[in-house]
Protein backbone atom coordinates (compact mmCIF):
# COMPACT_ATOMS: atom_id res chain seq x y z
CA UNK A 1 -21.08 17.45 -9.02
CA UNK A 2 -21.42 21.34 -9.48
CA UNK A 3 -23.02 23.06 -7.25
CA UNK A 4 -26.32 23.70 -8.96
CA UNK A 5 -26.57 19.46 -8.62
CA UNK A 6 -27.50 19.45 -12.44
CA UNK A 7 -24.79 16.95 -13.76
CA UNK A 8 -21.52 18.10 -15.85
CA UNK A 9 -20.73 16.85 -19.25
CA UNK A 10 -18.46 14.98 -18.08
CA UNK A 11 -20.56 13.26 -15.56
CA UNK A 12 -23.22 12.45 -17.68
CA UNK A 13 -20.89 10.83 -20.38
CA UNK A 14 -19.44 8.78 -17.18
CA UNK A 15 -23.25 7.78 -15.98
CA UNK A 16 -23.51 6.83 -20.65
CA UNK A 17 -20.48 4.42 -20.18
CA UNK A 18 -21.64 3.11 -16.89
CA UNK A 19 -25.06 1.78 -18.32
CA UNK A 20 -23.29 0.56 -21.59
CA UNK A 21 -21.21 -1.67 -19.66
CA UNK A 22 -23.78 -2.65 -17.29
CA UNK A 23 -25.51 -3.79 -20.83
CA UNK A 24 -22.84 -5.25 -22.23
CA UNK A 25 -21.90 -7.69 -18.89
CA UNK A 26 -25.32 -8.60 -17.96
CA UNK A 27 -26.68 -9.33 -21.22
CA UNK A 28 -24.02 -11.52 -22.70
CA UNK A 29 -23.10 -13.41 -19.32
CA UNK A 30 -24.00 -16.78 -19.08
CA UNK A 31 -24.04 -17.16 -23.10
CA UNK A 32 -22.61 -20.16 -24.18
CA UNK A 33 -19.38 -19.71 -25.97
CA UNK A 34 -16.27 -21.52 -27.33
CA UNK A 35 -13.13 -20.99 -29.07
CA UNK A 36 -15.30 -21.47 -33.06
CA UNK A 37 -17.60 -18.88 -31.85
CA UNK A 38 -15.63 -16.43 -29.90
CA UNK A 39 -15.11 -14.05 -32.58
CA UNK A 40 -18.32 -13.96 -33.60
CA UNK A 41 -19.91 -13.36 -30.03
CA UNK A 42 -17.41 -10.42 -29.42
CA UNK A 43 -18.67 -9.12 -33.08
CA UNK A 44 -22.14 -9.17 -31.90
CA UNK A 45 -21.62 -7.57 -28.65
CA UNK A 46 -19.66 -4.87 -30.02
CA UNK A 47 -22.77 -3.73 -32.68
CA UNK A 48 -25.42 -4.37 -29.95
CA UNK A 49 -23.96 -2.07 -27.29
CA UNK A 50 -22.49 0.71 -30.43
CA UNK A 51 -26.41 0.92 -30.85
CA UNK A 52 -26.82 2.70 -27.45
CA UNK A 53 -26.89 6.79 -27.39
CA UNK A 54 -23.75 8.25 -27.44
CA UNK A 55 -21.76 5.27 -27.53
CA UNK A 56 -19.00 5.68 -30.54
CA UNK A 57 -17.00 2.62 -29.92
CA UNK A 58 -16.79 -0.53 -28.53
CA UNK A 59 -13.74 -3.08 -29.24
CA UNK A 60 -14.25 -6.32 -27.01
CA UNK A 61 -11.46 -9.28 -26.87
CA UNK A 62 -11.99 -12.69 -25.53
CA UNK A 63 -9.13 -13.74 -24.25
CA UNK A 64 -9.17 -17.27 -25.79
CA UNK A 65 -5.99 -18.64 -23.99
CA UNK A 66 -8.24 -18.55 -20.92
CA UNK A 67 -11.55 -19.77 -22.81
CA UNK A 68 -9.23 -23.01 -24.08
CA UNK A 69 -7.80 -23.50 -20.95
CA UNK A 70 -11.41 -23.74 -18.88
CA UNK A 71 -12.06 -26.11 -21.57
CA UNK A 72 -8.72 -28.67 -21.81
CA UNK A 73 -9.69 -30.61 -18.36
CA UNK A 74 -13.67 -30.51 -19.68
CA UNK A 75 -16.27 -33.07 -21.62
CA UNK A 76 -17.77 -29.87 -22.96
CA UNK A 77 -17.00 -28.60 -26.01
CA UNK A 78 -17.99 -24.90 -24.97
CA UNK A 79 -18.24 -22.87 -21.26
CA UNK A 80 -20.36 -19.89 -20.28
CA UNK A 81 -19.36 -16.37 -20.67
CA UNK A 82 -17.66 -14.73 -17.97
CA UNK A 83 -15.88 -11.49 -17.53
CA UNK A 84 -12.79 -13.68 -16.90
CA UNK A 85 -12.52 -14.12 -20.46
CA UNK A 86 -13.34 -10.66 -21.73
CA UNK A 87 -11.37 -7.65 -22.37
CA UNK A 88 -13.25 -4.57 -23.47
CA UNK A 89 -12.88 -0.77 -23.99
CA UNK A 90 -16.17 1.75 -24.12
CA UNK A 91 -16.04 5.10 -25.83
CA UNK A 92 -18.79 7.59 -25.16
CA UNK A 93 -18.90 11.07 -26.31
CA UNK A 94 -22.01 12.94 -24.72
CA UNK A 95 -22.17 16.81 -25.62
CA UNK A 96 -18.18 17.05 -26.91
CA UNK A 97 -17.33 15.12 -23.90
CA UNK A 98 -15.76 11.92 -24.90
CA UNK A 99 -14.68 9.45 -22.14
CA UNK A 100 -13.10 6.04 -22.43
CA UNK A 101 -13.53 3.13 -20.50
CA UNK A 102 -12.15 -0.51 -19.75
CA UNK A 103 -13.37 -3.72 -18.14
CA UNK A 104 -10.51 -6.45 -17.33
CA UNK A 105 -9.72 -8.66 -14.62
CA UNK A 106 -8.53 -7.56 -11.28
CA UNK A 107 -8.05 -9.99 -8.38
CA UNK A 108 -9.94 -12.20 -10.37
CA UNK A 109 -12.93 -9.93 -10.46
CA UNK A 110 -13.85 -8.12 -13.80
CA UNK A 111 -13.11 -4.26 -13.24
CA UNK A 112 -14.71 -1.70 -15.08
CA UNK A 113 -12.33 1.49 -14.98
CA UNK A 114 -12.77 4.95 -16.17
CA UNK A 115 -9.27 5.56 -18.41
CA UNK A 116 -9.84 9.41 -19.68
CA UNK A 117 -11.83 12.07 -19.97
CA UNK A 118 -11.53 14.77 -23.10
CA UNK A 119 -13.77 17.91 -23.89
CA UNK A 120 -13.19 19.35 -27.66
C-alpha cells in the first residue's frame, strides 16, 4: 500500500476480483449439477458475476471428466457443485487497471490466484 494508506489502482482492482470470486464460489456451491446441465450452470455464472462493477470477463469451465467420474460409482443422477469441478478466470479493469485472475485446484483445494496485472 502507498504510503498515504489510500489504496493503488492496482490494489483496488485486486480487492474487485477478490469479491467477484468470493461471489462466484459461495453463491453457486452446493447447486445441484450434472453433466446435461453443466453448460448451462457455467453460462449462468459467468452473466451473474459479469454484472458486478468493473468486472469485464468471466469464462468458467466445469471440468466434466471429474463431474462424471463423482457420478459413475453413484445412484444419483447429479452431485453438488464444488470447486473441484470448476475452472475459472476473472478479469477486472478498475480505473485502466486491468488484472486477471484464476481459481483451480491445488492440493485438492480450489486456489484463487492473481495471474497479471496491466495499467494502459
Amino acid at each position: 500500500m502507498s504510503t498515504d494508506e489510500t489504496p493503488t489502482d492496482a490494489e483496488a482492482a485486486c480487492f474487485e476480483a477478490g469479491i467477484k470470486f468470493g461471489s462466484l464460489y459461495h453463491q453457486f456451491a452446493g447447486t445441484p449439477i450434472a453433466p446435461e446441465s453443466a453448460s448451462s450452470l457455467a453460462t449462468a455464472m459467468e452473466e451473474a458475476i459479469e454484472n458486478q462493477p468493473h468486472c469485464i470477463d468471466v469464462t468458467v469451465d466445469v471440468r466434466t471428466d471429474d463431474l462424471e467420474a463423482e457420478l459413475a460409482d453413484s445412484t444419483a443422477d447429479y452431485t453438488e457443485l464444488t470447486g473441484r469441478f470448476l475452472e475459472v478466470e476473472i478479469v477486472v479493469d478498475y480505473e485502466g487497471c486491468t488484472v486477471v485472475t484464476h481459481m483451480a485446484m491445488e492440493d485438492g483445494y480450489p486456489l484463487m490466484k492473481l495471474e497479471s496485472i496491466r495499467n494502459r
